[in-house]
Protein backbone atom coordinates (compact mmCIF):
# COMPACT_ATOMS: atom_id res chain seq x y z
CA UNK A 1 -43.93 5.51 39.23
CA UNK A 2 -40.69 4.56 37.45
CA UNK A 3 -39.29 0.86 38.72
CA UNK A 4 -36.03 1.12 40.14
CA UNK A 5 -33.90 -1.87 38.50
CA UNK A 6 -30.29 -2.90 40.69
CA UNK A 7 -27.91 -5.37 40.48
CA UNK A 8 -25.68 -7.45 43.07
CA UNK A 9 -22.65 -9.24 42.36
CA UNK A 10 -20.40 -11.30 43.89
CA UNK A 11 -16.70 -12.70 42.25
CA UNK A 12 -15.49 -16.14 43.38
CA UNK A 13 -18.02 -17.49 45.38
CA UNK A 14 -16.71 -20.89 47.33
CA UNK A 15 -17.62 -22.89 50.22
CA UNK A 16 -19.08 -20.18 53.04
CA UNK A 17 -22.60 -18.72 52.17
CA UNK A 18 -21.98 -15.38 50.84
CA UNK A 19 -24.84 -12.89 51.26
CA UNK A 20 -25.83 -10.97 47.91
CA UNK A 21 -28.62 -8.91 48.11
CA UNK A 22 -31.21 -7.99 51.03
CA UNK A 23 -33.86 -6.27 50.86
CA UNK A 24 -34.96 -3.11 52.23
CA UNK A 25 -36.79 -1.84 54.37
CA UNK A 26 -40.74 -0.62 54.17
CA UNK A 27 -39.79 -1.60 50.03
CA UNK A 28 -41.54 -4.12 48.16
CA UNK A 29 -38.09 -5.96 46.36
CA UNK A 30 -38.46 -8.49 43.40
CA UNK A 31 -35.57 -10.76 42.20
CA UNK A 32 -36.24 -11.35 38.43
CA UNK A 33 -32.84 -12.66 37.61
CA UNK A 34 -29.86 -14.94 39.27
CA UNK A 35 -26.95 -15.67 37.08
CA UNK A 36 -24.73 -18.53 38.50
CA UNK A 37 -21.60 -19.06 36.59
CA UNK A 38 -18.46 -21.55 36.72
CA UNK A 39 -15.03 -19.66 36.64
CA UNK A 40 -13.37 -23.21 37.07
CA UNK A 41 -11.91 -25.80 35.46
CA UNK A 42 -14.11 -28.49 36.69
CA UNK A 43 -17.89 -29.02 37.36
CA UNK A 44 -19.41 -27.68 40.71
CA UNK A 45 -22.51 -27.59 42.25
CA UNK A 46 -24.09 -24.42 43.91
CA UNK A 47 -26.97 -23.56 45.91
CA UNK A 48 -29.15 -20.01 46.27
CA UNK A 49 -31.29 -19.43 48.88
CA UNK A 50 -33.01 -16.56 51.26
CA UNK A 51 -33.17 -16.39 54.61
CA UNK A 52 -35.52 -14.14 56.59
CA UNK A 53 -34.26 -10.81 58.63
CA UNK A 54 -34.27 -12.92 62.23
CA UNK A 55 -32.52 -16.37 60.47
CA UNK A 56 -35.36 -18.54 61.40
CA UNK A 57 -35.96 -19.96 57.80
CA UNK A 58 -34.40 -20.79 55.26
CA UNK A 59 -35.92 -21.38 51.46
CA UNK A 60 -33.99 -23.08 49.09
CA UNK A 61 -34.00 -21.35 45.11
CA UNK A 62 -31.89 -24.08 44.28
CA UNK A 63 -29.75 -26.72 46.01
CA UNK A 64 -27.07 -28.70 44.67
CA UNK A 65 -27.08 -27.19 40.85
CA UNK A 66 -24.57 -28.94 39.13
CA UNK A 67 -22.55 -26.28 36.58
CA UNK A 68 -20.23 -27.78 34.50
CA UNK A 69 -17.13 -26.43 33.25
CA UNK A 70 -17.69 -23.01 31.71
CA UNK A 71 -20.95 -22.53 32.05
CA UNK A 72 -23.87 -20.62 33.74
CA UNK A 73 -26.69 -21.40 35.55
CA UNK A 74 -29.75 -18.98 35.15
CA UNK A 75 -31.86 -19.90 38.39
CA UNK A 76 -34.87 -18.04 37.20
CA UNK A 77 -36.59 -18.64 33.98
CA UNK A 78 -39.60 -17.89 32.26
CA UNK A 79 -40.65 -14.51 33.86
CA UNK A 80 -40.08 -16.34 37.44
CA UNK A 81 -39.89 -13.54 39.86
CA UNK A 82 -38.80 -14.05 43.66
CA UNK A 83 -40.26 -11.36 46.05
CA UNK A 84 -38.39 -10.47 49.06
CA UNK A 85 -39.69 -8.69 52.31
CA UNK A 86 -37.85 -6.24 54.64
CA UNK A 87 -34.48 -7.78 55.69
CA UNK A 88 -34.51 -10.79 53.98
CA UNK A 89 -31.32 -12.07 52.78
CA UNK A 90 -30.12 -14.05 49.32
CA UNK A 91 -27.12 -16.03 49.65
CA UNK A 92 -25.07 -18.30 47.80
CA UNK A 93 -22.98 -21.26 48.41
CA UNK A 94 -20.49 -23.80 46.36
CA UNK A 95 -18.99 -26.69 47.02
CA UNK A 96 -15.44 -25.54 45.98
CA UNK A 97 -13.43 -22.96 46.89
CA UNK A 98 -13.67 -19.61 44.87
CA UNK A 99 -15.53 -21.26 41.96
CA UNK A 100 -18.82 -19.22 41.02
CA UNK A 101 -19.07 -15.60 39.54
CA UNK A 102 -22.81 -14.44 41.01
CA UNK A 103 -25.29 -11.65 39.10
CA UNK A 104 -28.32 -10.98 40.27
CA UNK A 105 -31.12 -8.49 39.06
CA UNK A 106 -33.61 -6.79 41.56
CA UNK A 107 -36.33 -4.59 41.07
CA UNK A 108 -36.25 -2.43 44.40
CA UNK A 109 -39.26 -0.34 45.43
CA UNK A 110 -42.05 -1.62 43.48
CA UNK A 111 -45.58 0.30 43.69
């Protein structure tokens, strides 16, 4: 069976948790890539985490990241891969306003 690569996105990320991807359902969803980068002026600091379908946890990728100015964070390295179950949820978060471009690369459906 062929894998099924996506991508998510998200411009100007600031200070509320934005959600980003989440998994589907009765699919077996890998994130092999998260792409966290600085559109600002300044240095920030960003977090990206998952919580489940119901909210009851929440797992921390990275919290706190510093970024300086124009650069990008790659959250994953070295063939890291993140699986995510039915309904879970990846979000990210800065502390300024509209500061953080987001890419993120999934592999949906895999057998």
């Amino acid at each position: 069976m062929a894998q099924d690569f996506r991508r998510s996105k998200a411009e100007a990320v600031g200070t509320g948790a934005t959600l980003i991807y989440t998994a589907g359902a009765s699919t077996h969803n890998c994130v092999v890539g998260i792409g966290l980068a600085n559109i600002l002026g300044s240095p920030i600091n960003v977090s990206a985490f998952v919580t489940d379908a119901g909210g009851s946890f929440t797992n921390y990728l990275i919290k706190d990241a510093p970024v300086p100015t124009g650069s990008q964070l790659q959250v994953m390295d070295g063939g890291a891969k993140v699986v995510l179950q039915d309904g879970d949820q990846l979000k990210v978060i800065s502390d300024t306003a509209s500061s953080v471009d987001v890419w993120v690369s999934t592999v949906n459906q895999i057998s």
